[in-house]
C-alpha atoms as a PDB file:
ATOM      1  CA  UNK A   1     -59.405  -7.973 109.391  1.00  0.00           C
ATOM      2  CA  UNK A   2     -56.219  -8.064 111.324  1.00  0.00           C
ATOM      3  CA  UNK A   3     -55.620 -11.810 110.035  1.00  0.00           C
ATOM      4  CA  UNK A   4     -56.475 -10.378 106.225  1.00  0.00           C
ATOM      5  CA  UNK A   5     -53.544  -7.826 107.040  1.00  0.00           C
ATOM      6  CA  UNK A   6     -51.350 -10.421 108.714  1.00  0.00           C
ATOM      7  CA  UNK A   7     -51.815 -12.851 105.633  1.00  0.00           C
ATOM      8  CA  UNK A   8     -51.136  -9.826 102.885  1.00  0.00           C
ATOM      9  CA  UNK A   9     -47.656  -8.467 104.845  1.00  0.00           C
ATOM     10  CA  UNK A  10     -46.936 -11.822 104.730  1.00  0.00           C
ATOM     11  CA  UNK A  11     -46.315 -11.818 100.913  1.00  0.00           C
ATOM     12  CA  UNK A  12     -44.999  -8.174 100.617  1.00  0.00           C
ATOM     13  CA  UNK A  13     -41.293  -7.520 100.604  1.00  0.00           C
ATOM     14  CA  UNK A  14     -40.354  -5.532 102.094  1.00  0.00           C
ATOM     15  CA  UNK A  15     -43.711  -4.852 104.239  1.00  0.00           C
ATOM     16  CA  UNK A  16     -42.497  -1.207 104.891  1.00  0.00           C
ATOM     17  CA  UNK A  17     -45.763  -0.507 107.623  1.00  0.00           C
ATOM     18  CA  UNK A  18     -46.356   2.814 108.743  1.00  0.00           C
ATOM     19  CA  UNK A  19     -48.878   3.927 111.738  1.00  0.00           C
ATOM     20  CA  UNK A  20     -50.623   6.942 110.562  1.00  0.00           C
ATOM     21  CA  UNK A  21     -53.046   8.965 112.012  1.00  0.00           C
ATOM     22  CA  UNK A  22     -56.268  10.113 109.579  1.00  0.00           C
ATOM     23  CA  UNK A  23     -59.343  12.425 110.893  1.00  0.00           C
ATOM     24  CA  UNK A  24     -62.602  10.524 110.928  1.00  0.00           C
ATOM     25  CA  UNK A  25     -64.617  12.604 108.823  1.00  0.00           C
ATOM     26  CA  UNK A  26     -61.882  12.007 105.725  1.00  0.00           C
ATOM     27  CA  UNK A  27     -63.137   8.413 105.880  1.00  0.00           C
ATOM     28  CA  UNK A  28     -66.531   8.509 104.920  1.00  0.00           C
ATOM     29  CA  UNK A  29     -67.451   5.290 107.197  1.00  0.00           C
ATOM     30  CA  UNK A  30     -68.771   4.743 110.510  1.00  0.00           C
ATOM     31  CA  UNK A  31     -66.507   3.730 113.226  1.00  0.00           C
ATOM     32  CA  UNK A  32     -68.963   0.828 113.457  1.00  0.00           C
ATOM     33  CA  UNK A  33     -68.546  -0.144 109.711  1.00  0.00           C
ATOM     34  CA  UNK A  34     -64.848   0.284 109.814  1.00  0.00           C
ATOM     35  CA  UNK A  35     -63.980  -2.061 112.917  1.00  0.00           C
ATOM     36  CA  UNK A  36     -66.660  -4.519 111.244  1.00  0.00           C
ATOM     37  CA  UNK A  37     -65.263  -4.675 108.000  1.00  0.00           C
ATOM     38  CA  UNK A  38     -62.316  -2.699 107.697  1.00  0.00           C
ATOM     39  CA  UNK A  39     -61.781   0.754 105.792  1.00  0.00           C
ATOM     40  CA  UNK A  40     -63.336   0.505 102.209  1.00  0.00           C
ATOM     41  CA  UNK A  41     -60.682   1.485  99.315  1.00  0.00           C
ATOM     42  CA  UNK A  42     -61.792   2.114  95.993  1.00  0.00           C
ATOM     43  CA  UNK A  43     -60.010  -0.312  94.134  1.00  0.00           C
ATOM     44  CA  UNK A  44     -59.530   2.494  90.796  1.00  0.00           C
ATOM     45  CA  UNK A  45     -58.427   5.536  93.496  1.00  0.00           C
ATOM     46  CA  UNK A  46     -57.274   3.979  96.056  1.00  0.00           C
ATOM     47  CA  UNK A  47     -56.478   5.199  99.727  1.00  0.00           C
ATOM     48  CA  UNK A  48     -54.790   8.569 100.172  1.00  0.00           C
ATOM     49  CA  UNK A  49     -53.348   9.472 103.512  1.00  0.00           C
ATOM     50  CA  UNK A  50     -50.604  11.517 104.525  1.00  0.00           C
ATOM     51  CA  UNK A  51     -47.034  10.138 107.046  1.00  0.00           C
ATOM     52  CA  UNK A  52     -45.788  12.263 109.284  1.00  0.00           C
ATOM     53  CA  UNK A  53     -47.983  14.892 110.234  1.00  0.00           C
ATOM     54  CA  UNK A  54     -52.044  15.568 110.261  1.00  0.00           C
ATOM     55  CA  UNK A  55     -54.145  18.232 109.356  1.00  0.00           C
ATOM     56  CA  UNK A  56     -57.461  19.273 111.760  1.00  0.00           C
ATOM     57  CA  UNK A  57     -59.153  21.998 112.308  1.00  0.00           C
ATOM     58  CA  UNK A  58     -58.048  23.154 115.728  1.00  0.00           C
ATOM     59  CA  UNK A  59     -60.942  25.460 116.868  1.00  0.00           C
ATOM     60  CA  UNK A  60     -63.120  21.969 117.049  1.00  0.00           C
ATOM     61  CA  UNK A  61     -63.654  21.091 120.549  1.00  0.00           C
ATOM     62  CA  UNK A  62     -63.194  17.077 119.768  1.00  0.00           C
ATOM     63  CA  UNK A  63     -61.061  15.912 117.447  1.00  0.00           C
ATOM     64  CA  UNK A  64     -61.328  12.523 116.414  1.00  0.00           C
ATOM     65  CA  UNK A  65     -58.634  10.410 114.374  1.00  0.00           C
ATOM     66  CA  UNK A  66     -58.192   7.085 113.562  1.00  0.00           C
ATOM     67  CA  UNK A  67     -54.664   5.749 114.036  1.00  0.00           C
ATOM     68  CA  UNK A  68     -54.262   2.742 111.020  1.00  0.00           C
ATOM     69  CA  UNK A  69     -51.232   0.687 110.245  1.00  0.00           C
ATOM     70  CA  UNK A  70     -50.896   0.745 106.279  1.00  0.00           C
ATOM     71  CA  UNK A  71     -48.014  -1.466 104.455  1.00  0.00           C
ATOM     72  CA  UNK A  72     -46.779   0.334 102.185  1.00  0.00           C
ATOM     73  CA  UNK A  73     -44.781  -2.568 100.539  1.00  0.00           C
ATOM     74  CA  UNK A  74     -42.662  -1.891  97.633  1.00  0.00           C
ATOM     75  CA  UNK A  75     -43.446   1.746  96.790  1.00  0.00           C
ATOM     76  CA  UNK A  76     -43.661   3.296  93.610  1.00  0.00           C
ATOM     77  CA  UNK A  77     -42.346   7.421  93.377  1.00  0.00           C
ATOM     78  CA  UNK A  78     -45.352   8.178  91.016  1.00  0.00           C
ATOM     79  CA  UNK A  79     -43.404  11.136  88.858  1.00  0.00           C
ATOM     80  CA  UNK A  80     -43.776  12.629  85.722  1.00  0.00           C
ATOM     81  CA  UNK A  81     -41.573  10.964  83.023  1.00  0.00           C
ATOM     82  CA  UNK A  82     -40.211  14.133  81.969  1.00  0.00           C
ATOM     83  CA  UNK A  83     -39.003  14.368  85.466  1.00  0.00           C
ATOM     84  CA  UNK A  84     -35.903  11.924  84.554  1.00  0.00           C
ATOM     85  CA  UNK A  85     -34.923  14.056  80.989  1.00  0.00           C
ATOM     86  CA  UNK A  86     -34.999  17.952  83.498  1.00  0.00           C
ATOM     87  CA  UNK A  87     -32.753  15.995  86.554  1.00  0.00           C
ATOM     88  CA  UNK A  88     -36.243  17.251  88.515  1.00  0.00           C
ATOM     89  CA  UNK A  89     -37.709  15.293  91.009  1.00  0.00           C
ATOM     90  CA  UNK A  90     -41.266  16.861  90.668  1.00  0.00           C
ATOM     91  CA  UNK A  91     -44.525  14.347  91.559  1.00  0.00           C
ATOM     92  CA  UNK A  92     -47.281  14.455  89.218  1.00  0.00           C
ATOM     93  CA  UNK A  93     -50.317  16.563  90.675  1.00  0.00           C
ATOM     94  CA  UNK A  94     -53.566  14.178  89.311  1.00  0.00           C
ATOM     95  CA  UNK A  95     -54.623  12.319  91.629  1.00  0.00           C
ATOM     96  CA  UNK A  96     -53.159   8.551  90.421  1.00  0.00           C
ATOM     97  CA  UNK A  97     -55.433   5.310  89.629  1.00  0.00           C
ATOM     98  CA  UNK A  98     -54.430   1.865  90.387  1.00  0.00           C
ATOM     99  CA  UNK A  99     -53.567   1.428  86.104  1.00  0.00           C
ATOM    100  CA  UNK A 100     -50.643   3.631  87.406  1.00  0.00           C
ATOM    101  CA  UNK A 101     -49.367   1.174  90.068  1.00  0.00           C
ATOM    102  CA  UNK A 102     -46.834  -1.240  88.134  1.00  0.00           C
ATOM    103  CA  UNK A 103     -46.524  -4.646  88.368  1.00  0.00           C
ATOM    104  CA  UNK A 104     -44.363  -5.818  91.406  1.00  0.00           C
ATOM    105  CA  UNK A 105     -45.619  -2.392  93.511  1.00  0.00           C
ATOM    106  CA  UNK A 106     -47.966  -2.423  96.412  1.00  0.00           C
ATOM    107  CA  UNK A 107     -48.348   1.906  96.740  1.00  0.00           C
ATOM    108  CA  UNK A 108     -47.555   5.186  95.309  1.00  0.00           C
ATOM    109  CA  UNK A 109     -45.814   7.918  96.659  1.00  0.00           C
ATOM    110  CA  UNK A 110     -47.367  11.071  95.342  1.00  0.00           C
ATOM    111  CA  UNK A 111     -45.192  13.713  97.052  1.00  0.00           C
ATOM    112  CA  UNK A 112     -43.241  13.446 100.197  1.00  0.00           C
ATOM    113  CA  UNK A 113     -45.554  12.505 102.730  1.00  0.00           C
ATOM    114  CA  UNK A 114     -48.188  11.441 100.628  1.00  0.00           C
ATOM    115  CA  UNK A 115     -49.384   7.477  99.504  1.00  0.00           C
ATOM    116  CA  UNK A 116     -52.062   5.855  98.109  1.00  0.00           C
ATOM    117  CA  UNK A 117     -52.695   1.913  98.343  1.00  0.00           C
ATOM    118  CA  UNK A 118     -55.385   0.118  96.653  1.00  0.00           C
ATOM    119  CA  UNK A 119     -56.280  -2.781  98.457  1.00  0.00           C
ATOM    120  CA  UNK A 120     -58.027  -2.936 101.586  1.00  0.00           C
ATOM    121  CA  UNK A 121     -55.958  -5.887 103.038  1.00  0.00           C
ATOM    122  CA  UNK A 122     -52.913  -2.771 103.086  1.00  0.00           C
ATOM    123  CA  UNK A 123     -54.639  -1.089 106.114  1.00  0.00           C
ATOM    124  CA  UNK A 124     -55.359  -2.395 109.360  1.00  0.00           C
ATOM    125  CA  UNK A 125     -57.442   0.005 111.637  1.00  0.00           C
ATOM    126  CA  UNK A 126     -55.601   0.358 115.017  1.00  0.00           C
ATOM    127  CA  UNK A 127     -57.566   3.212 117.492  1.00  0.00           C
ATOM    128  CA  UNK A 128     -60.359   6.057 117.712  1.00  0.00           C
ATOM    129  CA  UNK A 129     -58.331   8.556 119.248  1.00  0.00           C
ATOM    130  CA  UNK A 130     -60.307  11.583 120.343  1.00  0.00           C
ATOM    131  CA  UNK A 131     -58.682  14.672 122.049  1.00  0.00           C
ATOM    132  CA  UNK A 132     -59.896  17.776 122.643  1.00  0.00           C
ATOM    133  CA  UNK A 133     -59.296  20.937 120.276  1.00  0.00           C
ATOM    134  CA  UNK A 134     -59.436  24.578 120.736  1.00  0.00           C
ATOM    135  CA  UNK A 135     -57.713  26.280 123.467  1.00  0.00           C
ATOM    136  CA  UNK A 136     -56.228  22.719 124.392  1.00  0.00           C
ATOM    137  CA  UNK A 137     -54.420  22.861 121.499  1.00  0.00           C
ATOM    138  CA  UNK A 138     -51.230  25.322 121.546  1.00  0.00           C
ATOM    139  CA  UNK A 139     -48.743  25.980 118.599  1.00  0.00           C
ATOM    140  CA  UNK A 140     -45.359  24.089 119.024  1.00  0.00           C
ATOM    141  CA  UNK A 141     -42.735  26.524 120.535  1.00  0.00           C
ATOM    142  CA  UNK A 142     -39.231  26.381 119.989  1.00  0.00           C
ATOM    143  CA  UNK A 143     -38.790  24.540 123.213  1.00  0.00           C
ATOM    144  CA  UNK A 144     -41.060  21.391 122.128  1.00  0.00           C
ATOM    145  CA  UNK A 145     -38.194  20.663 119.321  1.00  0.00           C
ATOM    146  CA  UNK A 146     -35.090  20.300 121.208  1.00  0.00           C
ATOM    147  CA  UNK A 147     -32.865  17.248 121.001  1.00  0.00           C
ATOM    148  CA  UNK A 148     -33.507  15.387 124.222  1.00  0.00           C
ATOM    149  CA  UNK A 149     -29.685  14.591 124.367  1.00  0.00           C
ATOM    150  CA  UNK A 150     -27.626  17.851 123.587  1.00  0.00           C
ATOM    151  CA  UNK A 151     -30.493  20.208 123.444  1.00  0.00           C
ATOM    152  CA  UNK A 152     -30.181  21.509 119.609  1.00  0.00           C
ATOM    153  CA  UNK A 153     -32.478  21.390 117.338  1.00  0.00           C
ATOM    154  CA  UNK A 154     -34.460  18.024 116.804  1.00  0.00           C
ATOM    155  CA  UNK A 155     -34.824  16.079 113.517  1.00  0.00           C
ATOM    156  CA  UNK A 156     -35.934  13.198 114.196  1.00  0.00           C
ATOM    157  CA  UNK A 157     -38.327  11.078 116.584  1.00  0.00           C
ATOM    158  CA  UNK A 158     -37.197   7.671 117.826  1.00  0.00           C
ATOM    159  CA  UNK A 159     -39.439   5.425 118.275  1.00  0.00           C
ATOM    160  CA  UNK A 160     -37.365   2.533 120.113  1.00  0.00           C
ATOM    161  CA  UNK A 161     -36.090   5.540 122.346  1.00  0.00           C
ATOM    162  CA  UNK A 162     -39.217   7.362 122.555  1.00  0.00           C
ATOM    163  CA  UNK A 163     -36.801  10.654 122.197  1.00  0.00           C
ATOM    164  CA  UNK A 164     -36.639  13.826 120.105  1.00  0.00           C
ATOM    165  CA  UNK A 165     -32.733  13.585 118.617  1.00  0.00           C
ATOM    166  CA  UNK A 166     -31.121  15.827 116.307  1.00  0.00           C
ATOM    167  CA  UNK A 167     -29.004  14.530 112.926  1.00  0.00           C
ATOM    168  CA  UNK A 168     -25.377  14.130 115.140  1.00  0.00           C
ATOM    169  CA  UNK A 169     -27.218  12.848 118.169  1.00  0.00           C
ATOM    170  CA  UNK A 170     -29.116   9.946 116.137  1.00  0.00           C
ATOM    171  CA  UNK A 171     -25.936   8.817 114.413  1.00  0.00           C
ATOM    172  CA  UNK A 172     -24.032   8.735 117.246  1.00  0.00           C
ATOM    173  CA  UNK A 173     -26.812   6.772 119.743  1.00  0.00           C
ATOM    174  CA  UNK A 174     -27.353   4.327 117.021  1.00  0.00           C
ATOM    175  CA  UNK A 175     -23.855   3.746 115.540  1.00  0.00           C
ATOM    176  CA  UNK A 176     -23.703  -0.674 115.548  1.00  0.00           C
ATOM    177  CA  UNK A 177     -20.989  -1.141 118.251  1.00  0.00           C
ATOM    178  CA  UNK A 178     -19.222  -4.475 117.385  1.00  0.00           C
END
């Protein structure tokens, strides 16, 4: 599976991967089945999952995810056409098929966190990750979203940095110094 993945970002440009993080139960497969032979993806529907954030139920006492790298490819902003006439920048709200993925496109972007990818060799499964819920689990406070540098507000995550930054902070760390 990981080879399959290797060989199809291999012929993507760009390969724009993103780790994402899905609960189990959305995938319909057992853990067993998945690390076997991958996670299945309807070739008509296609894969939905969401970037950036996750939604469980958080009085569960064990919540299990499955953390997948997906290449996302060249992506496609799957709008209405009347969209372009109203200067609006609405998504569609059907659910897209693959007959709506163009030629030259590898995904859809449905809304702003939101893809779909239709072919299996897109998603590499990564880790079970299982964590415990309920009381474990407390609400962000204001404190868990401070920049790490001056203390402001966060907006970003760095990954390289492994820091919570806000806008000024971020452009100023990672301004190219020739």
């Amino acid at each position: 599976i990981s080879a399959q993945f290797k060989t199809f970002c291999k012929s993507m440009t760009p390969q724009n991967i993103v780790d994402v993080f899905v609960p189990k139960s959305e995938l319909r497969q057992s853990i067993d089945e998945i690390a076997s032979k991958g996670i299945k993806v309807d070739p008509e529907r296609g894969f939905h999952f969401t970037v950036g954030h996750i939604d469980v139920n958080r009085s569960d006492e064990k919540i299990e995810v499955v953390r997948l790298s997906i290449a996302l490819g060249c992506t496609l902003n799957y709008q209405p056409s009347t969209s372009i006439d109203s200067q609006e920048c609405d998504f569609i709200q059907t659910p897209p098929k693959s007959e709506n993925l163009k030629s030259g496109y590898h995904s859809l972007c449905v809304s702003e966190y939101e893809y779909y990818v239709f072919n299996s060799a897109q998603i590499l499964t990564r880790n079970l990750v299982e964590f415990e819920g309920g009381d474990n689990l407390n609400q962000a406070t204001e404190e868990d979203n401070k920049c790490d540098n001056c203390g402001k507000e966060a907006t970003i995550w760095c990954i390289n940095d492994a820091a919570k930054l806000c806008d000024k902070c971020n452009a100023e760390l990672h301004t190219d110094k020739i």
